[in-house]
N, C-alpha and C. Protein backbone atom coordinates (compact mmCIF):
# COMPACT_ATOMS: atom_id res chain seq x y z
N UNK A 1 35.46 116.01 40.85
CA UNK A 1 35.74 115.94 42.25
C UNK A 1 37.11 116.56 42.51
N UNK A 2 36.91 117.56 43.57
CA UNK A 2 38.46 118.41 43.54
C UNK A 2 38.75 117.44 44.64
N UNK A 3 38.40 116.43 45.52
CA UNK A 3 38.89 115.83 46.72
C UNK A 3 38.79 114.36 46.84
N UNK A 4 39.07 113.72 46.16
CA UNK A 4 38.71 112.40 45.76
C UNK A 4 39.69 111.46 47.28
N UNK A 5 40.79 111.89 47.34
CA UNK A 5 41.20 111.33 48.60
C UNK A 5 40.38 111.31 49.86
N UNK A 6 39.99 112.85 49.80
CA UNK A 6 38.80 113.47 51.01
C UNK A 6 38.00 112.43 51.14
N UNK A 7 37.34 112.14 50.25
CA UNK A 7 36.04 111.32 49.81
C UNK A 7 36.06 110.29 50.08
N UNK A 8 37.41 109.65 49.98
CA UNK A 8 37.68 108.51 49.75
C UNK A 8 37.79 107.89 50.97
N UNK A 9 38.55 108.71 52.23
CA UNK A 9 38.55 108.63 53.21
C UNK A 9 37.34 108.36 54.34
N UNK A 10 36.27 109.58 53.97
CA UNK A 10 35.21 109.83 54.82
C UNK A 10 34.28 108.19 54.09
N UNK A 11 34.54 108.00 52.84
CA UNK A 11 33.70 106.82 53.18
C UNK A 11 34.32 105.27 53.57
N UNK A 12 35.88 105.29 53.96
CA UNK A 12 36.43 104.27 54.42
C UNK A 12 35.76 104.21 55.38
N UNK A 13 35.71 105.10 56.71
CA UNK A 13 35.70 105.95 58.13
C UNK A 13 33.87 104.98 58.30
N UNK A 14 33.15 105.63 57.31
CA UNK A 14 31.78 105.29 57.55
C UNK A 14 31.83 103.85 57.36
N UNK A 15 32.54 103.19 56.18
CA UNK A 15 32.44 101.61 56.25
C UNK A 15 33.03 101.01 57.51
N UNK A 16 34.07 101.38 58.57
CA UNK A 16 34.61 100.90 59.44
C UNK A 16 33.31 100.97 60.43
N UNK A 17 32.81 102.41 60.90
CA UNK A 17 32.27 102.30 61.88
C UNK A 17 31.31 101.87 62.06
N UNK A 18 30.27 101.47 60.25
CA UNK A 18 29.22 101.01 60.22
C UNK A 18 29.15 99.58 60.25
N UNK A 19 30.39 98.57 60.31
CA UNK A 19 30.90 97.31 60.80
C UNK A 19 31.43 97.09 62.34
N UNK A 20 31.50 98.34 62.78
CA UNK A 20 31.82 97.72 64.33
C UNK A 20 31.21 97.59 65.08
N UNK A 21 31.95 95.74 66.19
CA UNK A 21 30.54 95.13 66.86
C UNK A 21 29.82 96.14 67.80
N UNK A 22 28.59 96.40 67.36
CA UNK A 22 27.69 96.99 68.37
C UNK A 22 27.39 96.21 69.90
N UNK A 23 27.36 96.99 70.82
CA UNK A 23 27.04 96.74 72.49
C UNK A 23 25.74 96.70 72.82
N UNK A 24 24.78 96.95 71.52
CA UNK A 24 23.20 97.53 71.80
C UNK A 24 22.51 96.29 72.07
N UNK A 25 23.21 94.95 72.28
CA UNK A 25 22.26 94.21 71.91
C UNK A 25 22.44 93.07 73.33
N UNK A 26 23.72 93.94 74.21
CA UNK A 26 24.45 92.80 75.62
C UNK A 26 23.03 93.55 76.58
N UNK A 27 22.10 92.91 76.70
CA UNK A 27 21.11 92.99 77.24
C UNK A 27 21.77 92.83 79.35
N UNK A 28 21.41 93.76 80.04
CA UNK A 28 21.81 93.53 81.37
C UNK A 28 21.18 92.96 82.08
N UNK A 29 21.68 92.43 82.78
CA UNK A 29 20.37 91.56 83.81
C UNK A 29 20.42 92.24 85.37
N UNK A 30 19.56 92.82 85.61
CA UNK A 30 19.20 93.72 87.06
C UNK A 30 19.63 92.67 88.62
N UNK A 31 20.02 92.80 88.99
CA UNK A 31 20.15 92.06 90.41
C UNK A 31 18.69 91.71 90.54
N UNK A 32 18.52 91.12 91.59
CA UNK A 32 17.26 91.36 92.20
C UNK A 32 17.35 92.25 93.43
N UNK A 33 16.10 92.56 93.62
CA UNK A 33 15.70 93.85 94.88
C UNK A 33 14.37 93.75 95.22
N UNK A 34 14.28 94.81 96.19
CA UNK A 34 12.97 94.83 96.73
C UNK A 34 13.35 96.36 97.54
N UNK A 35 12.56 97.28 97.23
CA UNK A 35 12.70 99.08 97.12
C UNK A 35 11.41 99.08 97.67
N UNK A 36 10.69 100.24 98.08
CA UNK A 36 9.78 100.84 98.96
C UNK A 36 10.22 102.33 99.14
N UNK A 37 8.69 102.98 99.25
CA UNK A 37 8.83 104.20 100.33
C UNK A 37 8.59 103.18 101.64
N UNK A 38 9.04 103.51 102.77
CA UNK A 38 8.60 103.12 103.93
C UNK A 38 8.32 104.09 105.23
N UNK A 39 7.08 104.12 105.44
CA UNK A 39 6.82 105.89 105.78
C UNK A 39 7.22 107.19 105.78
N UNK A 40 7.37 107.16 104.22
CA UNK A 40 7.58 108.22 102.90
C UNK A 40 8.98 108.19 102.71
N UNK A 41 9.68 107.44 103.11
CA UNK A 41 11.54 107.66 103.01
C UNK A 41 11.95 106.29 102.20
N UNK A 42 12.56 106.32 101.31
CA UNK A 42 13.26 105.44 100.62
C UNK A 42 13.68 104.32 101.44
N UNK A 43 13.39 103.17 100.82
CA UNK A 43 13.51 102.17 101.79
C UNK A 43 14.35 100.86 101.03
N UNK A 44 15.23 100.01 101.09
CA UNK A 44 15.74 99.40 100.20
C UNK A 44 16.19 98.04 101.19
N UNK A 45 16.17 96.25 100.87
CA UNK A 45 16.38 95.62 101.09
C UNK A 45 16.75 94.46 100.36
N UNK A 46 17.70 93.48 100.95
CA UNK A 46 17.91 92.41 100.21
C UNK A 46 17.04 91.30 100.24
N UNK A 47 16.33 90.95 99.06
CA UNK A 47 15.68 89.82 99.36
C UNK A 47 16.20 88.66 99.60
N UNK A 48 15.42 87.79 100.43
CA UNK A 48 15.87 86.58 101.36
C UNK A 48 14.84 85.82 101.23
N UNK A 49 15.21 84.51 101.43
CA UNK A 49 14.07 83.59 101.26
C UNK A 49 12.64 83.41 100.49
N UNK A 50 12.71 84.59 99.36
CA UNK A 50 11.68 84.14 98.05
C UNK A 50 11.51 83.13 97.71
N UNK A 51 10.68 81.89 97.70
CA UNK A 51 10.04 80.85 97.34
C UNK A 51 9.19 80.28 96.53
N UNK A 52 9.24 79.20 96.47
CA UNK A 52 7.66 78.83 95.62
C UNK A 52 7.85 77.06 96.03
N UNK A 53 6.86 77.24 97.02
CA UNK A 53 6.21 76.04 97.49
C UNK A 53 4.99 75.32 97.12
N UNK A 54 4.77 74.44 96.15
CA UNK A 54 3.53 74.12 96.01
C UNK A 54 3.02 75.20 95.13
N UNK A 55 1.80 75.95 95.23
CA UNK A 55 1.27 76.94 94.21
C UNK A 55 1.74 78.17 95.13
N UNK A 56 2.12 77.84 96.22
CA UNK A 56 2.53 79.55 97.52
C UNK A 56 3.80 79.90 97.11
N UNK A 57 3.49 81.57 96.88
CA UNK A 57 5.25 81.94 96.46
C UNK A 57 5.18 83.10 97.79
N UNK A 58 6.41 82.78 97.89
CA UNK A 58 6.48 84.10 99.28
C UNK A 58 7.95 84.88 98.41
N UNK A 59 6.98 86.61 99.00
CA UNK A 59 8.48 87.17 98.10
C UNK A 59 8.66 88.05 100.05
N UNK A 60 10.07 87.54 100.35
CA UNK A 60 10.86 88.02 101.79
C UNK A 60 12.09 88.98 101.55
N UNK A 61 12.16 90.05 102.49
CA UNK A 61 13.74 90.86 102.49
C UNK A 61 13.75 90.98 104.03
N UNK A 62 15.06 91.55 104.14
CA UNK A 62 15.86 91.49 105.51
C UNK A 62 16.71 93.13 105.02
N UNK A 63 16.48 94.03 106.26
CA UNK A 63 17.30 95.22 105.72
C UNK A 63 17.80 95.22 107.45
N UNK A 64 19.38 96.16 107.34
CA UNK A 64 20.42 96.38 108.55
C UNK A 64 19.43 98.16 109.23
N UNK A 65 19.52 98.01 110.11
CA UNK A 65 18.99 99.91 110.51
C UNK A 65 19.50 100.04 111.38
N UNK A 66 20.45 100.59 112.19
CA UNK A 66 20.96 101.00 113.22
C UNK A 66 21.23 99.80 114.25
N UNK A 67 21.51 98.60 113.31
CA UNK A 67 21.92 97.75 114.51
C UNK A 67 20.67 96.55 114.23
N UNK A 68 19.60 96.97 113.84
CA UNK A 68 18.71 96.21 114.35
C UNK A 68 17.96 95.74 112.53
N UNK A 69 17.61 94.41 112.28
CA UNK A 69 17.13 93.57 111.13
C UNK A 69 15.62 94.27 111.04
N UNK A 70 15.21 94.24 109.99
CA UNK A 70 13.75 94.47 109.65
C UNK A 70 13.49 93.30 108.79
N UNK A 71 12.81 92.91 109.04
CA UNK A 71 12.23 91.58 107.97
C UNK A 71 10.86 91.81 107.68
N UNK A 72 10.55 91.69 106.33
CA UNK A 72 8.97 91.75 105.71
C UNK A 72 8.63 90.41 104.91
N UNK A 73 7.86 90.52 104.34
CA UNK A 73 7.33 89.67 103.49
C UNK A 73 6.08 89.40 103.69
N UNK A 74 5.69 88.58 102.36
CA UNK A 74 4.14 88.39 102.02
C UNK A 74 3.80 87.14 100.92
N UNK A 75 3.12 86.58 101.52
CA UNK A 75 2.90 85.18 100.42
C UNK A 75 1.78 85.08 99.61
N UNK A 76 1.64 84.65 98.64
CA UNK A 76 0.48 84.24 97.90
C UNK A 76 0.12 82.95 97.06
N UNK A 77 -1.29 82.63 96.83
CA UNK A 77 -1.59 81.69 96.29
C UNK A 77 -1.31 81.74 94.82
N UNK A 78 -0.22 81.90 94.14
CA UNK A 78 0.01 82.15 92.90
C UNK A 78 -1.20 81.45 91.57
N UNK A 79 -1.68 82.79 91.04
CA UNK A 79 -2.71 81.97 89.92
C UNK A 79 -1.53 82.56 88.46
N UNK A 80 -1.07 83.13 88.59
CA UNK A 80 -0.21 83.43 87.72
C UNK A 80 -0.34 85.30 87.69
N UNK A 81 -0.11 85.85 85.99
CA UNK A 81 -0.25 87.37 86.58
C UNK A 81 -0.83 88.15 86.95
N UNK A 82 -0.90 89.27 88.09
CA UNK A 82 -2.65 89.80 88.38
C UNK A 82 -2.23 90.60 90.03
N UNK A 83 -3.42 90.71 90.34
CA UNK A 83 -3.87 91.75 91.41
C UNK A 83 -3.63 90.36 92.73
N UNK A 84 -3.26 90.45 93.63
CA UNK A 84 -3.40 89.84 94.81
C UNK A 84 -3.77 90.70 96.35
N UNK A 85 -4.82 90.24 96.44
CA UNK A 85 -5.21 91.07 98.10
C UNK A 85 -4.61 90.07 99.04
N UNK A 86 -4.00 90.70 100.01
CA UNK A 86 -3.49 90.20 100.88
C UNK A 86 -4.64 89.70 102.45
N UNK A 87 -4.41 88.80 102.85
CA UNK A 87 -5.06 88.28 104.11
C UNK A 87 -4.21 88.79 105.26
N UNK A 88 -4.95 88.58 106.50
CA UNK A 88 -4.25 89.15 107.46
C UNK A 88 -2.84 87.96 107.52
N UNK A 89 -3.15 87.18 107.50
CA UNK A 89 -2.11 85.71 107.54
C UNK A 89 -1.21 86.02 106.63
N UNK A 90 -1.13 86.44 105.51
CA UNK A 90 -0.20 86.39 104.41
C UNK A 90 0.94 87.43 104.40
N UNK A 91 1.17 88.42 105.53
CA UNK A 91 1.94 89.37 105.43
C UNK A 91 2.50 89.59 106.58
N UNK A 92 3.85 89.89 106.75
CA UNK A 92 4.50 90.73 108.18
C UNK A 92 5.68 91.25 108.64
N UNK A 93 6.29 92.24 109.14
CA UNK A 93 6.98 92.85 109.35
C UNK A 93 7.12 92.32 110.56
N UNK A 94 8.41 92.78 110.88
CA UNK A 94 8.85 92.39 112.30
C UNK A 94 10.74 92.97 112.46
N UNK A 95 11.03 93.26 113.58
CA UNK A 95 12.60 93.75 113.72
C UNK A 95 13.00 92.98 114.89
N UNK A 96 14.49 92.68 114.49
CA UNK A 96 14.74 91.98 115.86
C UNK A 96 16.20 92.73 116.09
N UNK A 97 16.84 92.45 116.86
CA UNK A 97 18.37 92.87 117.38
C UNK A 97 19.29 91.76 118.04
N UNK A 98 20.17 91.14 117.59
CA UNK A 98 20.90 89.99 118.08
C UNK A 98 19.59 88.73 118.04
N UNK A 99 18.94 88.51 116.74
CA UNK A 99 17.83 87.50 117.19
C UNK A 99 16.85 87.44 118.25
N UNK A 100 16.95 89.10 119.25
CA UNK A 100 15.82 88.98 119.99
C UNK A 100 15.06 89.61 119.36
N UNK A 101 13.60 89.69 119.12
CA UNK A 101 12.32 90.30 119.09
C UNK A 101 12.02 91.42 119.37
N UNK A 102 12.37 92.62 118.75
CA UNK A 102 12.11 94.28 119.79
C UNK A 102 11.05 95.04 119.03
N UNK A 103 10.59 94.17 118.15
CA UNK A 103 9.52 94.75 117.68
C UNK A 103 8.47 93.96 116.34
N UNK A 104 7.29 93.70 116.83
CA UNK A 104 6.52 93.01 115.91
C UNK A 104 5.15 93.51 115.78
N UNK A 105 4.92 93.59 114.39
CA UNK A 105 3.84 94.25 113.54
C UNK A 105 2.94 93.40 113.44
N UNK A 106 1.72 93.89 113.32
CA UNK A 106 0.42 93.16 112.62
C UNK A 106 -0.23 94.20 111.42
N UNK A 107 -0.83 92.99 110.07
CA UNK A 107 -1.64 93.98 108.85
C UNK A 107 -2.52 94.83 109.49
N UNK A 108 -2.64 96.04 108.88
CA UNK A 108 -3.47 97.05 109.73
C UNK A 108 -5.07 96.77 109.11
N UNK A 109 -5.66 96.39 109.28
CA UNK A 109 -6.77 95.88 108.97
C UNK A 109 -7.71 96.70 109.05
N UNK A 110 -7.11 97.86 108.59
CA UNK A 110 -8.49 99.15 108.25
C UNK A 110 -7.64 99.81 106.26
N UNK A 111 -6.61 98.65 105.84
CA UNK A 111 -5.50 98.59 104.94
C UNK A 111 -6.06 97.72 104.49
N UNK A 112 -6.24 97.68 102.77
CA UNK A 112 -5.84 95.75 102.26
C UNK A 112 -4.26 96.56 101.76
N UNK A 113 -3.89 95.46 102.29
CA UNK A 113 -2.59 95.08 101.93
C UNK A 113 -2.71 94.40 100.09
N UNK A 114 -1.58 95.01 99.12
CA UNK A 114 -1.98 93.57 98.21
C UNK A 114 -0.43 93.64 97.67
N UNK A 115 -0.49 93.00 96.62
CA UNK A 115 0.90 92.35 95.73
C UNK A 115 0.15 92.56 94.46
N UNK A 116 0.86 93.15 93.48
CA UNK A 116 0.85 92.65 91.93
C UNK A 116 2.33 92.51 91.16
N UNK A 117 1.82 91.09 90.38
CA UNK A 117 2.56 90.26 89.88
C UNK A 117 2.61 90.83 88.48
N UNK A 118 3.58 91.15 88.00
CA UNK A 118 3.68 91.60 86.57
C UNK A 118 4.42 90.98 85.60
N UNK A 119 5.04 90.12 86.11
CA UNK A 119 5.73 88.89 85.26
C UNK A 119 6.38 87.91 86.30
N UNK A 120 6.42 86.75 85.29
CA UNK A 120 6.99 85.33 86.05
C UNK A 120 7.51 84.69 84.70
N UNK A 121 8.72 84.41 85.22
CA UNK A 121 9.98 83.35 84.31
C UNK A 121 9.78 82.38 84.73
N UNK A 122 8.69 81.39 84.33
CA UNK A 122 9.01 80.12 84.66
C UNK A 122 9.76 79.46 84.58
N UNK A 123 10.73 79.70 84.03
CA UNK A 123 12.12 78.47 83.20
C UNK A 123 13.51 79.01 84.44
N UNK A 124 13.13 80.31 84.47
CA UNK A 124 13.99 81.02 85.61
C UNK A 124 13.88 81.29 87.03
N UNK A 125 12.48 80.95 87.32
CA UNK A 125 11.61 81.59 88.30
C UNK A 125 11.90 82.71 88.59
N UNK A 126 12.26 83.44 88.01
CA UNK A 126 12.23 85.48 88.50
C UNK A 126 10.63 85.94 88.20
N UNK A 127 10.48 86.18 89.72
CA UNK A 127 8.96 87.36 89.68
C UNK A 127 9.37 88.72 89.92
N UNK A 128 8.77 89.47 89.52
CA UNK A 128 8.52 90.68 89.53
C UNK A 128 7.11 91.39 89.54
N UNK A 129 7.41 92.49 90.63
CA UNK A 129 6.10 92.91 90.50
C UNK A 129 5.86 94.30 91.68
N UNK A 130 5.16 94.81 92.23
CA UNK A 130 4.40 96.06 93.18
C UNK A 130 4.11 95.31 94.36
N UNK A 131 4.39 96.20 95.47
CA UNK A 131 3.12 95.80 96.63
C UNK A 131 3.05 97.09 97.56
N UNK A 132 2.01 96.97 98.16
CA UNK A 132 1.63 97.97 99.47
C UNK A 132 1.13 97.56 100.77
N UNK A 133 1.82 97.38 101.63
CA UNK A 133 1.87 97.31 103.21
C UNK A 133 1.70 97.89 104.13
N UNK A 134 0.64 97.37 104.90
CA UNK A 134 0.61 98.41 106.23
C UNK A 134 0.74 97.69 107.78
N UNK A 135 1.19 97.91 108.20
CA UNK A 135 0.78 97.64 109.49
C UNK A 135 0.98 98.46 110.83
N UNK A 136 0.67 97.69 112.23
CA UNK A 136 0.27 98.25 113.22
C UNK A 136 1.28 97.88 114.35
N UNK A 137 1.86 98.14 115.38
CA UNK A 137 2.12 97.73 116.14
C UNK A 137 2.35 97.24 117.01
N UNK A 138 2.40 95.37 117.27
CA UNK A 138 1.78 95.05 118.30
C UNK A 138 2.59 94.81 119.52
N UNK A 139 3.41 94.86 119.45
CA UNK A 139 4.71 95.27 120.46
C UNK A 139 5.75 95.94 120.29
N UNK A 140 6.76 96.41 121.54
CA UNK A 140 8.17 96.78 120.86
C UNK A 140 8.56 96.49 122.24
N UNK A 141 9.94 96.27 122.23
CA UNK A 141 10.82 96.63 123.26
C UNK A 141 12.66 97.15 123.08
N UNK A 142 12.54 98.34 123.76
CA UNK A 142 11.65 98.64 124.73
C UNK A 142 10.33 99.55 124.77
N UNK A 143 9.80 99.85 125.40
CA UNK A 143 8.30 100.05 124.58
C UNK A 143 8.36 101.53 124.35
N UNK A 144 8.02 102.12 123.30
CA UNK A 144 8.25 103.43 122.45
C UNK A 144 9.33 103.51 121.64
N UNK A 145 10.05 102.36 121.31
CA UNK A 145 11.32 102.64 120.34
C UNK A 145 10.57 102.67 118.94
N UNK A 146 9.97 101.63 118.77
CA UNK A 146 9.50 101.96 117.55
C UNK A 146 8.19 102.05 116.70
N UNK A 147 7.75 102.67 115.70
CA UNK A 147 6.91 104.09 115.62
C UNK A 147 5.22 102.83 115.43
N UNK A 148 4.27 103.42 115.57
CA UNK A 148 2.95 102.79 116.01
C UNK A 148 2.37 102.09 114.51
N UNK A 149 3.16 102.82 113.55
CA UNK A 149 2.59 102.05 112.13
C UNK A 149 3.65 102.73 111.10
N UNK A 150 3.51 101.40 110.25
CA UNK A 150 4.67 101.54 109.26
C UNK A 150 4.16 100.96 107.87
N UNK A 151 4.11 101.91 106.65
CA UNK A 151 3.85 101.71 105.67
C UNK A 151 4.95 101.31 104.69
N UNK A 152 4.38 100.51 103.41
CA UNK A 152 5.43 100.23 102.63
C UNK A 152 4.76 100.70 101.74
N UNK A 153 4.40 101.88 100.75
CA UNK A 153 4.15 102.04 99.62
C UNK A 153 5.02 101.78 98.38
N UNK A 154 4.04 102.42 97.09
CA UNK A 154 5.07 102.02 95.87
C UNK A 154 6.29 101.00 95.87
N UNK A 155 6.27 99.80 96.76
CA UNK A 155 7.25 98.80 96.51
C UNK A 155 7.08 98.09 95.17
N UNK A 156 8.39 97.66 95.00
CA UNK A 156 8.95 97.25 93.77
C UNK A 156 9.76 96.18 94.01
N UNK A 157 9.49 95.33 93.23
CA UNK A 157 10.76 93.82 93.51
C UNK A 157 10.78 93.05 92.12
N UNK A 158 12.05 92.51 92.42
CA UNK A 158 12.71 91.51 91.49
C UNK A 158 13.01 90.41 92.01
N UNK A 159 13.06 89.21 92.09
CA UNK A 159 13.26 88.05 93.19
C UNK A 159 13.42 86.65 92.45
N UNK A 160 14.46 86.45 92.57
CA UNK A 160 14.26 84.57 92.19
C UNK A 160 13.61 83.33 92.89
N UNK A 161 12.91 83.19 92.39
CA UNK A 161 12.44 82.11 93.60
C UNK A 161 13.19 80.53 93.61
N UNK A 162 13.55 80.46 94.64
CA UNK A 162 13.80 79.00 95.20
C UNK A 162 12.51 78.21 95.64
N UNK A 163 13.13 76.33 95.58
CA UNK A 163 12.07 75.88 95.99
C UNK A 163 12.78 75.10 97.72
């Protein structure tokens, strides 16, 4: 060996770095959310009032738009993980402005609406899971502000549930 120091070095170097504490393993924990296209435009809200009452879990958000609240949500009879079709009862959108009412939706019922559940922490209650929303417009004020139907595709959520 013409470099025995060399050597000696490069394998100190490898014993150090092959002992230092690794980060691979601080696992992150995601906020919760609730994301959408919402007639095709990125749509993003904080969830609010996710629940689990009895076997009914309702997953709810509340988003700011120019002044004025959008609130959605949709409940279900939780059997655990799986496909959920939505009822006309189980889902709804609605916007208000200072707590008044300027606009409220109904399920478009030519739509199933549904939810899928792709995991549940029971010990944590965090659900997660898809849904797709449609509805119709059954009022606004003032009347033409806002648009005759509003979709929520490809939604995505994370949510803790409270009881």
């Amino acid at each position: 060996m013409k470099y025995p120091g060399f050597m000696l070095a490069i394998a100190v170097t490898l014993l150090f770095s092959a002992c230092k504490k690794k980060e691979c393993c601080n696992i992150q924990v995601a906020p919760d959310f609730i994301i959408a296209q919402k007639n095709n435009i990125k749509w993003e809200a904080d969830p609010s009032g996710s629940n689990i009452l009895g076997d009914t879990i309702t997953v709810s958000a509340k988003s700011n738009i120019a002044g004025e609240e959008e609130q959605v949500g949709f409940k279900i009879v939780f059997d655990g993980v799986g496909y959920y079709t939505l009822k006309a009862n189980e889902n709804y959108y609605r916007i208000t402005k200072n707590n008044i009412l300027t606009g409220k939706y109904a399920p478009d019922p030519t739509h199933l609406s549904s939810a899928t559940i792709i995991s549940y922490n029971q010990t944590d209650k965090i659900l997660q899971g898809f849904f797709e929303l449609r509805f119709l417009k059954a009022s606004d004020s003032p009347v033409g502000s806002h648009p005759d139907k509003v979709s929520f595709s490809e939604g995505k959520f994370k949510v803790k549930l409270k009881y």
